[in-house]
C-alpha atoms as a PDB file:
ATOM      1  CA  UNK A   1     -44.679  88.812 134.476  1.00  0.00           C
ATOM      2  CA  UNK A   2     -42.827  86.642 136.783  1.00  0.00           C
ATOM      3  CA  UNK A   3     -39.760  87.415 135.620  1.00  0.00           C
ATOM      4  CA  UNK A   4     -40.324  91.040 136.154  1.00  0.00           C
ATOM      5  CA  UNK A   5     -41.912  90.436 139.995  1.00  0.00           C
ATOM      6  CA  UNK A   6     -38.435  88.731 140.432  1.00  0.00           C
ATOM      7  CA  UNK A   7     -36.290  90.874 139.109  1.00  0.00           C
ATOM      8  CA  UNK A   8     -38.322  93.496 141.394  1.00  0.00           C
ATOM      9  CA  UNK A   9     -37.888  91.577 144.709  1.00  0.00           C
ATOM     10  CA  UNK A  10     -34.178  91.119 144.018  1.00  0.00           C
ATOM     11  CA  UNK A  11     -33.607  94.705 143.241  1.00  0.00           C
ATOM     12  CA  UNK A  12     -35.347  95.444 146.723  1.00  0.00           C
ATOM     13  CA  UNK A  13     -33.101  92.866 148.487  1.00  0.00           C
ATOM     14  CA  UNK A  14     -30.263  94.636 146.685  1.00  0.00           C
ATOM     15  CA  UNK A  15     -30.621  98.024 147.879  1.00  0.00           C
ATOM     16  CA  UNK A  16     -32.047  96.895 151.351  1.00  0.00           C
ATOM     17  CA  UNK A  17     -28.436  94.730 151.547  1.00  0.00           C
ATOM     18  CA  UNK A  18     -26.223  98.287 150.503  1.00  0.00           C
ATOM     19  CA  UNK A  19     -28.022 100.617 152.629  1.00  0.00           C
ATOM     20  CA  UNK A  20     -27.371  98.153 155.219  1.00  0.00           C
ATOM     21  CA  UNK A  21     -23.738  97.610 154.316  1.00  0.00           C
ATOM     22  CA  UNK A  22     -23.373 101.473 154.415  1.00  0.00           C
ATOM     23  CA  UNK A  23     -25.794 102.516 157.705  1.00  0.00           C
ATOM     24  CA  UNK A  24     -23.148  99.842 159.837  1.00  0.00           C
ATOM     25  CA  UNK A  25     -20.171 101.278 157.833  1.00  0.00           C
ATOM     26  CA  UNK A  26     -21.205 104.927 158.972  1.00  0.00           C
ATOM     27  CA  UNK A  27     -21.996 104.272 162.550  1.00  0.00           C
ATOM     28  CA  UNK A  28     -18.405 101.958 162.916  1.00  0.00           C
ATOM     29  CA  UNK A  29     -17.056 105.215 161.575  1.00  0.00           C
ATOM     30  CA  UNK A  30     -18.718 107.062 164.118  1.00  0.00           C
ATOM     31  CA  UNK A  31     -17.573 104.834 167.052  1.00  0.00           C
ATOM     32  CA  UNK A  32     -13.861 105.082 165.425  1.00  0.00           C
ATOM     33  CA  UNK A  33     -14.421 109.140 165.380  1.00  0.00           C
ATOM     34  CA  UNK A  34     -15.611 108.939 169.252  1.00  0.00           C
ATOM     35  CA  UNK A  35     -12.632 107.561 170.071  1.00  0.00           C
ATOM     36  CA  UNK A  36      -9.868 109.364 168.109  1.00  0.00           C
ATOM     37  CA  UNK A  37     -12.099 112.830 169.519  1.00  0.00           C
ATOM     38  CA  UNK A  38     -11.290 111.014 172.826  1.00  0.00           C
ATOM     39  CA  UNK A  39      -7.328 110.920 171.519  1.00  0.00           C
ATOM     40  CA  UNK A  40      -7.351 114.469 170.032  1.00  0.00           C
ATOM     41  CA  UNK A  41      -8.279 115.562 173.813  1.00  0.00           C
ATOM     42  CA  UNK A  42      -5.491 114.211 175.183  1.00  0.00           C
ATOM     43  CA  UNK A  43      -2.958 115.729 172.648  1.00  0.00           C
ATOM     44  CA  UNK A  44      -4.689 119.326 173.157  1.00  0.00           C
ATOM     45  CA  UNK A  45      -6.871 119.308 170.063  1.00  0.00           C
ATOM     46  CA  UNK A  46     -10.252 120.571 169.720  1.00  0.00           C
ATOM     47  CA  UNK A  47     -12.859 118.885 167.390  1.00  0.00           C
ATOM     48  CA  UNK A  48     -15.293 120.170 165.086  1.00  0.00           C
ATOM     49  CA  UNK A  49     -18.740 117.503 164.383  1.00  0.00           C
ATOM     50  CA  UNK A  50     -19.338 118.815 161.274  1.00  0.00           C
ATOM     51  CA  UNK A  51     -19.091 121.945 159.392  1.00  0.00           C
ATOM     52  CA  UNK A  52     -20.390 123.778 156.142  1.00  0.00           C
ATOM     53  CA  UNK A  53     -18.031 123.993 153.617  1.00  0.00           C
ATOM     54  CA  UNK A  54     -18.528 126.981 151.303  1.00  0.00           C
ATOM     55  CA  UNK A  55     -15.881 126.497 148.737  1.00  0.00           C
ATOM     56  CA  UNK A  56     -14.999 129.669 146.194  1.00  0.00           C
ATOM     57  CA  UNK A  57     -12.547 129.177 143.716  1.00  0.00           C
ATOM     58  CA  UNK A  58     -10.873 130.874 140.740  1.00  0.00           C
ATOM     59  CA  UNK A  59      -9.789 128.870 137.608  1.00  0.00           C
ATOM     60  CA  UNK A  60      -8.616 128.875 133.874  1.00  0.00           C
ATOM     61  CA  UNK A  61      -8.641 125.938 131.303  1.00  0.00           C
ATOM     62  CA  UNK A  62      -5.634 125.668 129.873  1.00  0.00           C
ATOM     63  CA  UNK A  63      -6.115 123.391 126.612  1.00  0.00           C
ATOM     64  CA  UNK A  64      -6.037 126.295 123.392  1.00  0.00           C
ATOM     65  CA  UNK A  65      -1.798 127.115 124.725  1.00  0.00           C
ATOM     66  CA  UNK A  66       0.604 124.894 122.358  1.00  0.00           C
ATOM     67  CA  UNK A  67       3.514 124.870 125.639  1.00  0.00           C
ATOM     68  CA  UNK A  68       3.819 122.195 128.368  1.00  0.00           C
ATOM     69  CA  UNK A  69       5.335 123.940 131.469  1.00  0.00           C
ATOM     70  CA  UNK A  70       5.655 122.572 134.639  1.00  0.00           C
ATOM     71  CA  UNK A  71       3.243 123.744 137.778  1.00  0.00           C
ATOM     72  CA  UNK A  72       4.580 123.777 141.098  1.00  0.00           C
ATOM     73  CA  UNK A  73       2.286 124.071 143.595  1.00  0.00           C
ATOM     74  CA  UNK A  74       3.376 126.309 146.483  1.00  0.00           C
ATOM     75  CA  UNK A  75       1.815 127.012 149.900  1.00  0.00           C
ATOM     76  CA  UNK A  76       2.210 130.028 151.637  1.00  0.00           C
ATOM     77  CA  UNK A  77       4.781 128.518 153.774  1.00  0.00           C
ATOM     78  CA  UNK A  78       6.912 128.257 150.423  1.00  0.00           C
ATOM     79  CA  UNK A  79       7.327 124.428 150.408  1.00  0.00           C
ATOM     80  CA  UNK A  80       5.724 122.894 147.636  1.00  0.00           C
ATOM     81  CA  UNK A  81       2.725 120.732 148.029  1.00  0.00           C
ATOM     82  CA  UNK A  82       3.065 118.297 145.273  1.00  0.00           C
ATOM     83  CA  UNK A  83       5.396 116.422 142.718  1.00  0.00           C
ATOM     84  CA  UNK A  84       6.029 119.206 139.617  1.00  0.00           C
ATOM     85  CA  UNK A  85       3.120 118.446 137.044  1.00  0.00           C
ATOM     86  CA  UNK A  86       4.483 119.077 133.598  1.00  0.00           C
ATOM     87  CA  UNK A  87       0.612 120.653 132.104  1.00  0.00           C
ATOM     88  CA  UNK A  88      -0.348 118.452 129.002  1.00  0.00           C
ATOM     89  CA  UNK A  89      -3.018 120.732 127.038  1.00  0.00           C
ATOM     90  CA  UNK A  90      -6.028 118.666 126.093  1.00  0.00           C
ATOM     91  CA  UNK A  91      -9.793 119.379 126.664  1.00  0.00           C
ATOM     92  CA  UNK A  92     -11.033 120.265 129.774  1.00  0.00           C
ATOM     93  CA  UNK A  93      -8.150 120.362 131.644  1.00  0.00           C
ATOM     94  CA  UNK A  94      -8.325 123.572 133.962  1.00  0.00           C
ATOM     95  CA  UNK A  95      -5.871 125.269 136.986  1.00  0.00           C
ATOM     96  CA  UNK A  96      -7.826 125.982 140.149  1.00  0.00           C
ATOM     97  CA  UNK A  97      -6.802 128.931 142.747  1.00  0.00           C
ATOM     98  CA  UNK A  98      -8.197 130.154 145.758  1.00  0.00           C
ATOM     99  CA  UNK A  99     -10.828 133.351 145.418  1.00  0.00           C
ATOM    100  CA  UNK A 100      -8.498 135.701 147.776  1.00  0.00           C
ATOM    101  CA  UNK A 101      -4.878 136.895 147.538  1.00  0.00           C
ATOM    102  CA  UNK A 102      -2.072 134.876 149.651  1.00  0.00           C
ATOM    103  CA  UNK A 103       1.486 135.885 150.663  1.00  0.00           C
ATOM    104  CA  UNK A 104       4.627 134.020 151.322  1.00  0.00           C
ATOM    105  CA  UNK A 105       4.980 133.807 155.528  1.00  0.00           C
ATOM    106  CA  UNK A 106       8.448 132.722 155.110  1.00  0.00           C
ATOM    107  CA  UNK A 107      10.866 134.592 152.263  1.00  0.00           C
ATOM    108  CA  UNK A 108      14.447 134.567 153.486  1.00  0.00           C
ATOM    109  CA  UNK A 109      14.551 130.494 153.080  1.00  0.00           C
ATOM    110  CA  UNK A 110      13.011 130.731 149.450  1.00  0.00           C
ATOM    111  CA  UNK A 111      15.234 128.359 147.207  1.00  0.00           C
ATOM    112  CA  UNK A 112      14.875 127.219 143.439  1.00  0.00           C
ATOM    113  CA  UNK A 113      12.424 126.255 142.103  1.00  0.00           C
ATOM    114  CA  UNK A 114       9.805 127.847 144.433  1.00  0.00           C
ATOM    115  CA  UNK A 115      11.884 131.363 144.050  1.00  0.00           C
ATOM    116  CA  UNK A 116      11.518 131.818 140.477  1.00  0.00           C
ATOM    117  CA  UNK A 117       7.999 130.374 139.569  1.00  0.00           C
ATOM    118  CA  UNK A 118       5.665 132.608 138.034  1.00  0.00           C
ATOM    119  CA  UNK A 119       3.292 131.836 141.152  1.00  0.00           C
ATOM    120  CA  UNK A 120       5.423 133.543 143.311  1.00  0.00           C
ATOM    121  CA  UNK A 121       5.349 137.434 143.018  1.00  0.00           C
ATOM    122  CA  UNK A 122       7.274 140.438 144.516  1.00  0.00           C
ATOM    123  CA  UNK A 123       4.580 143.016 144.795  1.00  0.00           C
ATOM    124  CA  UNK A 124       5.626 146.663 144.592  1.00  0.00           C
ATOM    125  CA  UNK A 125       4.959 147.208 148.788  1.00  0.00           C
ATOM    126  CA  UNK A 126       8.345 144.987 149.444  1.00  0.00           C
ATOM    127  CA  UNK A 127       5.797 141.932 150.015  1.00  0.00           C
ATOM    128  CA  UNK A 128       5.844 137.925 148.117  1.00  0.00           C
ATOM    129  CA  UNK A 129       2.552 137.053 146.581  1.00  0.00           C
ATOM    130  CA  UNK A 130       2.055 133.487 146.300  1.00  0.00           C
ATOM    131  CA  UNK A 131      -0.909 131.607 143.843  1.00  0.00           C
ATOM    132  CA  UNK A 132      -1.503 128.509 145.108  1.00  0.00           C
ATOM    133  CA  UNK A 133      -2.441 126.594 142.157  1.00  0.00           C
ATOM    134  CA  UNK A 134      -3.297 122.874 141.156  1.00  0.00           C
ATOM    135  CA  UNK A 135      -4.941 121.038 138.600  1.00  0.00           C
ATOM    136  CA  UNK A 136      -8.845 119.757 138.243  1.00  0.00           C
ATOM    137  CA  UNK A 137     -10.858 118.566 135.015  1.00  0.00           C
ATOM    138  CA  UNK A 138     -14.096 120.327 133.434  1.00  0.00           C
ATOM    139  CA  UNK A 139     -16.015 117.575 133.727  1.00  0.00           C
ATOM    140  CA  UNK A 140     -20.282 117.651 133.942  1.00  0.00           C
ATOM    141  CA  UNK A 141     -20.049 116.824 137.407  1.00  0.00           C
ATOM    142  CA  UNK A 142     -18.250 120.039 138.039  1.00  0.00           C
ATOM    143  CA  UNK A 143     -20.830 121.829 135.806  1.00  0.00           C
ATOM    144  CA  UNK A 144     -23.667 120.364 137.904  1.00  0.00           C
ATOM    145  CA  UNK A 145     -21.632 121.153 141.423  1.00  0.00           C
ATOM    146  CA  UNK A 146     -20.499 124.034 140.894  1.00  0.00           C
ATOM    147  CA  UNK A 147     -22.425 127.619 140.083  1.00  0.00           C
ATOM    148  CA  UNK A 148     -19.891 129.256 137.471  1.00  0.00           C
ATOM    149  CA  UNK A 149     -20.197 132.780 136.794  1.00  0.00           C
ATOM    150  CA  UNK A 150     -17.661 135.740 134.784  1.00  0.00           C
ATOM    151  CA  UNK A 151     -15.968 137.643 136.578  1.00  0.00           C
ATOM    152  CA  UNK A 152     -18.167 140.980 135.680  1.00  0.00           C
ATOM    153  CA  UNK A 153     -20.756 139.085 136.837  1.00  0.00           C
ATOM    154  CA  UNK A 154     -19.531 138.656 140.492  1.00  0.00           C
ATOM    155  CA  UNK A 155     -18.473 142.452 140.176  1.00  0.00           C
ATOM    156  CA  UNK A 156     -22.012 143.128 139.806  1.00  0.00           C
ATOM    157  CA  UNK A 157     -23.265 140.751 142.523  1.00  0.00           C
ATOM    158  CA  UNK A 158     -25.144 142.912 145.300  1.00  0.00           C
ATOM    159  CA  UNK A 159     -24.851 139.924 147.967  1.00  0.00           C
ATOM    160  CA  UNK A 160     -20.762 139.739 147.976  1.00  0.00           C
ATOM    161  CA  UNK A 161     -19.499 142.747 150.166  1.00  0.00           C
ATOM    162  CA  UNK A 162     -17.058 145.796 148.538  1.00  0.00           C
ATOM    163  CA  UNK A 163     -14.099 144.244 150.535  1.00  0.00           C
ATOM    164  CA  UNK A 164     -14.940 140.625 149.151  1.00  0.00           C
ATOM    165  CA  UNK A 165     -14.849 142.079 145.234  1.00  0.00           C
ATOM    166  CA  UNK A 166     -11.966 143.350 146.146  1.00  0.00           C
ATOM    167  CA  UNK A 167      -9.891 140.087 147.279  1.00  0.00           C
ATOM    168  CA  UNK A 168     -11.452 138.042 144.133  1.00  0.00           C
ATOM    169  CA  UNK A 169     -10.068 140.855 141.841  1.00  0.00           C
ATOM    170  CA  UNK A 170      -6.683 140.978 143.549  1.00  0.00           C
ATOM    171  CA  UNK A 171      -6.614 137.496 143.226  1.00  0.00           C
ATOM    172  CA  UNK A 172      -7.843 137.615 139.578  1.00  0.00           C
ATOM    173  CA  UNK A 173      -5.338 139.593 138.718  1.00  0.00           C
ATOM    174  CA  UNK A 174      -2.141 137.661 140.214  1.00  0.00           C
ATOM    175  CA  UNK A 175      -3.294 134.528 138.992  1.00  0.00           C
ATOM    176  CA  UNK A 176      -3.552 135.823 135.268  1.00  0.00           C
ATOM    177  CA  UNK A 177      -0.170 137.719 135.881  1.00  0.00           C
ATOM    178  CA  UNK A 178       1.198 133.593 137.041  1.00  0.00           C
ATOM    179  CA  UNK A 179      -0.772 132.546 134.296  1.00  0.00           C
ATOM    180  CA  UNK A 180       0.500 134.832 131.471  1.00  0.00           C
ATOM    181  CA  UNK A 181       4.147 133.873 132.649  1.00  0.00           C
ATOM    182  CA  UNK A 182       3.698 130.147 132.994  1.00  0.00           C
ATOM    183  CA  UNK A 183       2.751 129.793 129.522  1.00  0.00           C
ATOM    184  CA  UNK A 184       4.675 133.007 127.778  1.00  0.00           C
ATOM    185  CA  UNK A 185       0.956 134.406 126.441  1.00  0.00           C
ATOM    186  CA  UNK A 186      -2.120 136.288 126.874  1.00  0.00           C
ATOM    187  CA  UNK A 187      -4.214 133.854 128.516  1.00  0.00           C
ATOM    188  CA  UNK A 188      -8.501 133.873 127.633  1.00  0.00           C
ATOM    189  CA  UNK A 189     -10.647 134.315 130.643  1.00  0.00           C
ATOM    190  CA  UNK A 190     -10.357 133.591 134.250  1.00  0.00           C
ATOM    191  CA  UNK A 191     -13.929 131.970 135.533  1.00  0.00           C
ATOM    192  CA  UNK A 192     -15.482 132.092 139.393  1.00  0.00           C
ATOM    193  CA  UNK A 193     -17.175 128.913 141.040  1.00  0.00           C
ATOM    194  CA  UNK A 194     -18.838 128.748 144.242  1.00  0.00           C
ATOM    195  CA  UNK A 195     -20.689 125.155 145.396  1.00  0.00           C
ATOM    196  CA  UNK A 196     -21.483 124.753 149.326  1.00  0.00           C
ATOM    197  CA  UNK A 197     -21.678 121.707 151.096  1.00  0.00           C
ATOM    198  CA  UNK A 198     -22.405 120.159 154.334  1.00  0.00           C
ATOM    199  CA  UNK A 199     -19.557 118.149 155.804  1.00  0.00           C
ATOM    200  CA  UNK A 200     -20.528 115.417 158.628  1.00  0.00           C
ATOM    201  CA  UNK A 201     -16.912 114.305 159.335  1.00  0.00           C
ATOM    202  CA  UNK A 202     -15.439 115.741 162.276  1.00  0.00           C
ATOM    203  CA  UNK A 203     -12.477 117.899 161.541  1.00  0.00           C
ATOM    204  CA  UNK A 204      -9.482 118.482 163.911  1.00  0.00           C
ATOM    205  CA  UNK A 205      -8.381 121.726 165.263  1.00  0.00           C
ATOM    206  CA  UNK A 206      -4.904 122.341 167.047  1.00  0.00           C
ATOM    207  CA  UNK A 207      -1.027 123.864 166.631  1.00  0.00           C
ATOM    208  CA  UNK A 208       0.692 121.362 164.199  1.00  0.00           C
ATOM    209  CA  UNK A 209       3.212 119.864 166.590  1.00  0.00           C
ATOM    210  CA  UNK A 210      -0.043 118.093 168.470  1.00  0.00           C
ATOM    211  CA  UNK A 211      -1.695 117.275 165.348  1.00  0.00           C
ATOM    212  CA  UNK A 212       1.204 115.616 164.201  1.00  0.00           C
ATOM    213  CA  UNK A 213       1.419 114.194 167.559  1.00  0.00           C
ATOM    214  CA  UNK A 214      -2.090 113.067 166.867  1.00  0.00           C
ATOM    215  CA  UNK A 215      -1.813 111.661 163.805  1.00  0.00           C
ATOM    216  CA  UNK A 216       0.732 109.231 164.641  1.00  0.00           C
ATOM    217  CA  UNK A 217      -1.981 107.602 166.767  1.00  0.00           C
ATOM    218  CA  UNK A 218      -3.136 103.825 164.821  1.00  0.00           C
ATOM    219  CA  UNK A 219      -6.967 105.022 165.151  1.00  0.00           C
ATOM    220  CA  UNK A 220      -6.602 108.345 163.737  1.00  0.00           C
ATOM    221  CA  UNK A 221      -4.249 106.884 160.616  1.00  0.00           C
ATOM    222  CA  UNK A 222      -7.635 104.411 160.108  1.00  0.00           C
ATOM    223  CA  UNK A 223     -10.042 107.284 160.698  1.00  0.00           C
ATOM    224  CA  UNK A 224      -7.843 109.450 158.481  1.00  0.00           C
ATOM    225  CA  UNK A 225      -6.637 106.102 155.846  1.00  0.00           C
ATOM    226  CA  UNK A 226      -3.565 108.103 156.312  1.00  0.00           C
ATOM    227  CA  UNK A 227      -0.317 105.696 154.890  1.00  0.00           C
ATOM    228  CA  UNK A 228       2.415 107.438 156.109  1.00  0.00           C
ATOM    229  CA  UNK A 229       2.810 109.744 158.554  1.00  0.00           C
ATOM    230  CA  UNK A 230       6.336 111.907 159.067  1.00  0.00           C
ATOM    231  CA  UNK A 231       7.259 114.903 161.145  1.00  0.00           C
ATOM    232  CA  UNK A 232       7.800 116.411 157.689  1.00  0.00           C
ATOM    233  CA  UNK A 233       4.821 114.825 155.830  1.00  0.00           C
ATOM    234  CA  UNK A 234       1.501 112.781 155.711  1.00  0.00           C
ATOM    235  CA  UNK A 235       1.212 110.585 152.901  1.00  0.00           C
ATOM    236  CA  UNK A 236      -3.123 109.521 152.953  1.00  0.00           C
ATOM    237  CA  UNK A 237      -5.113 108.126 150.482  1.00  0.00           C
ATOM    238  CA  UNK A 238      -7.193 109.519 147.959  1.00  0.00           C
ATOM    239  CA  UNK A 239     -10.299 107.975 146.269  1.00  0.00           C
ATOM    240  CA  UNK A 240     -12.731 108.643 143.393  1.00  0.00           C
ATOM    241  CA  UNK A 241     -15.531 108.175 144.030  1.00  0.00           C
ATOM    242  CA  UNK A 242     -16.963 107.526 140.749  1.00  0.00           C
ATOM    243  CA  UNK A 243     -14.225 105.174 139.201  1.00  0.00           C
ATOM    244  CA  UNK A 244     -14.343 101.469 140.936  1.00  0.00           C
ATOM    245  CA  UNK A 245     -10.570 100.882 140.309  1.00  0.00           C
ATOM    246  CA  UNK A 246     -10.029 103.432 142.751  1.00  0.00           C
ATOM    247  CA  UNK A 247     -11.739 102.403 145.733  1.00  0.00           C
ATOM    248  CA  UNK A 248      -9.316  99.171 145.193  1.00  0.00           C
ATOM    249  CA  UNK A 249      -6.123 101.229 143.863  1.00  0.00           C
ATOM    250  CA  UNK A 250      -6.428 104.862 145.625  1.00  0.00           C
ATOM    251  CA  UNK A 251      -3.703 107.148 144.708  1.00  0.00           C
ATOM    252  CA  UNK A 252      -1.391 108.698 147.394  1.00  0.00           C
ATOM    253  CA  UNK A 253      -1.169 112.299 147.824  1.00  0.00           C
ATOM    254  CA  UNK A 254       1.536 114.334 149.954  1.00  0.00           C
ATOM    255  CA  UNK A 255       1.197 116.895 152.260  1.00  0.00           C
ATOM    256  CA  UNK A 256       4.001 118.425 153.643  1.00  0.00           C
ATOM    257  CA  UNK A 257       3.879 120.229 156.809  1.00  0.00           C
ATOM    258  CA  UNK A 258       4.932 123.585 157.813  1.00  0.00           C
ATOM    259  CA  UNK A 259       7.851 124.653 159.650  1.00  0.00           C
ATOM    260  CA  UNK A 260       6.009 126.004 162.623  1.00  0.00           C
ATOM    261  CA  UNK A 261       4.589 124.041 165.152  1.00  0.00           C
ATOM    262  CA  UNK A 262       3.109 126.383 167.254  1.00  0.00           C
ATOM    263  CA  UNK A 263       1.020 127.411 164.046  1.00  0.00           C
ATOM    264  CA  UNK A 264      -2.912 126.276 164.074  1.00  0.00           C
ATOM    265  CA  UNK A 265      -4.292 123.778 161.491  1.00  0.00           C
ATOM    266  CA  UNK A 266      -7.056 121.702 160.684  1.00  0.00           C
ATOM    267  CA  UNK A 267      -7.042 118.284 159.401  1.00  0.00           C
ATOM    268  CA  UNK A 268     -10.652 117.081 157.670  1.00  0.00           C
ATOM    269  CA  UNK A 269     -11.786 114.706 155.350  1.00  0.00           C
ATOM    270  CA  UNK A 270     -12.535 116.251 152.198  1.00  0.00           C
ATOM    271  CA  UNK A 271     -15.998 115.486 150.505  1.00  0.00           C
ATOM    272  CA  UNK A 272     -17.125 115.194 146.811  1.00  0.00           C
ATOM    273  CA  UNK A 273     -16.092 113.982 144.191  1.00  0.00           C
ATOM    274  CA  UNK A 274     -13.859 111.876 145.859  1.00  0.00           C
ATOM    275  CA  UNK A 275     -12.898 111.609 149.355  1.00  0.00           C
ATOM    276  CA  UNK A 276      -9.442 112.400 151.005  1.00  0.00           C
ATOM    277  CA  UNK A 277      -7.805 113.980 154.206  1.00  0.00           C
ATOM    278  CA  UNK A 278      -6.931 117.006 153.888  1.00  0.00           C
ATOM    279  CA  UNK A 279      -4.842 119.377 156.242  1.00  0.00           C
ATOM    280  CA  UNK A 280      -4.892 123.632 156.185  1.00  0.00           C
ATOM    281  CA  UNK A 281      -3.954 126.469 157.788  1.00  0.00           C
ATOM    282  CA  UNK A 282      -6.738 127.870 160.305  1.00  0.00           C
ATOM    283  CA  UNK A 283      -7.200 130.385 158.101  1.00  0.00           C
ATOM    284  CA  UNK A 284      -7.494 128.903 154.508  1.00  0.00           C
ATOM    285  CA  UNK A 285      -9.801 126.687 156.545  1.00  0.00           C
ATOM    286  CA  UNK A 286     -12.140 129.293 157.998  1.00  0.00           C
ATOM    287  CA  UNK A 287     -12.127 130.959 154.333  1.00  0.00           C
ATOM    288  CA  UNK A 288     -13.491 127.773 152.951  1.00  0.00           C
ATOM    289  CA  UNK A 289     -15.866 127.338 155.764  1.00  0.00           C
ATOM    290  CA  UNK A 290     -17.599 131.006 156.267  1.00  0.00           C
ATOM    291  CA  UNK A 291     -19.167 132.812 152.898  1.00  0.00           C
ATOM    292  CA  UNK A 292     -18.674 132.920 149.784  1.00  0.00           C
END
């Protein structure tokens, strides 16, 4: 009986001690997001406390095809995001797109590889479809996160509007046309997932020369735990939250940056699952950020 009151009193003392840890960790993040809003001012960017994040997503798993190709992930810009990811099939292993069609803003630069992957798609108007696509596991987690639902079923759905059908089936339909190419078969079902979620981290508004500008500040690289920051890139740090080994070995992930510097983005830290900056187009942003 004593043993338990102990073990009682320590487990108190434990979770008084973390919730402690954390409440000073949040508000000496607060005080360092005070002051880079005070930066982001000066370099002509707006800020954003907080916003709801209503993410929609198409995506596919992968792990019945016998190939291995190689996914390039290309933003609408028509760099390339990431390294090339040669797809391993094994169990759960799924490709994620965004819920609404995309198009290439810049064509006459296109160059191999980005010009002939099967994500990138002359459409019969003269115009480039592009599918940005990149990879995620089926894991529980995303079970519990995320509502998934057939496509019919979203068809059906008397909330979503005619012209939002619409943009999930175009974009159905070019990311099973990628898909189909990618790995030289029919392909099984495509799958919709919604999951909404409040964001508390302030996110960072402003043409990409003066977030660049911005991020080259020492405060907003902590804010940010950006590593490297170029005119051509932003190397930052990613985390999972639910492995130890990362907190204390993050991964890097690489963003490359647009062309145009007069174009708006927004740079955020991503919550979930695991926790990483993040930087969009205005508009990818607003899609993720208003309905379904």
């Amino acid at each position: 009986m004593l043993f338990s009151w102990i073990r009682r009193c320590l487990s108190s003392s434990v979770i008084i001690l973390v919730d402690t840890v954390f409440s000073r960790m949040k508000h000496l993040r607060r005080l360092l997001e005070g002051h880079v809003a005070n930066l982001a001012q000066s370099h002509g960017v707006s800020v954003h406390p907080g916003f709801k994040s209503c993410q929609s997503r198409l995506f596919y798993e992968y792990s019945m095809h016998k190939t291995s190709p190689v996914l390039l992930t290309v933003l609408p810009d028509g760099s390339v995001e990431k390294k090339p990811k040669r797809l391993e099939p094994s169990p759960g292993k799924i490709l994620f797109t965004y819920s609404y069609p995309q198009s290439l803003t810049a064509v006459s630069g296109l160059q191999e590889p980005v010009k002939s992957s099967p994500f990138v798609r002359k459409q019969s108007n003269g115009s480039w479809a592009v599918v940005q696509a990149w990879t995620g596991h089926l894991t529980s987690n995303f079970e519990i996160n995320f509502q998934i639902q057939k496509l019919e079923d979203v068809m059906s759905s008397e909330i979503l509007s005619l012209e939002r059908k619409q943009e999930i089936q175009m974009a159905q339909r070019q990311f099973s046309e990628a898909l189909a190419d990618l790995f030289g078969e029919a392909i099984s079902q495509v799958l919709y997932c919604t999951r909404t979620l409040w964001n508390e981290r302030f996110a960072f508004q402003g043409k990409l020369g003066h977030l660049t500008e911005l991020l080259q500040e020492p405060a907003a690289q902590w804010l940010f735990g950006i590593k490297t920051v170029t005119k051509d890139y932003m190397d930052v740090y990613h985390i999972r939250l639910q492995r130890w080994n990362s907190w204390l070995m993050p991964s890097v992930q690489r963003f490359y940056f647009g062309e145009d510097q007069q174009a708006e983005y927004v740079v955020y830290m991503r919550e979930g699952n695991s926790r990483m900056t993040c930087i969009k187009t205005l508009d990818q942003f607003q899609r993720d950020c208003s309905g379904a």
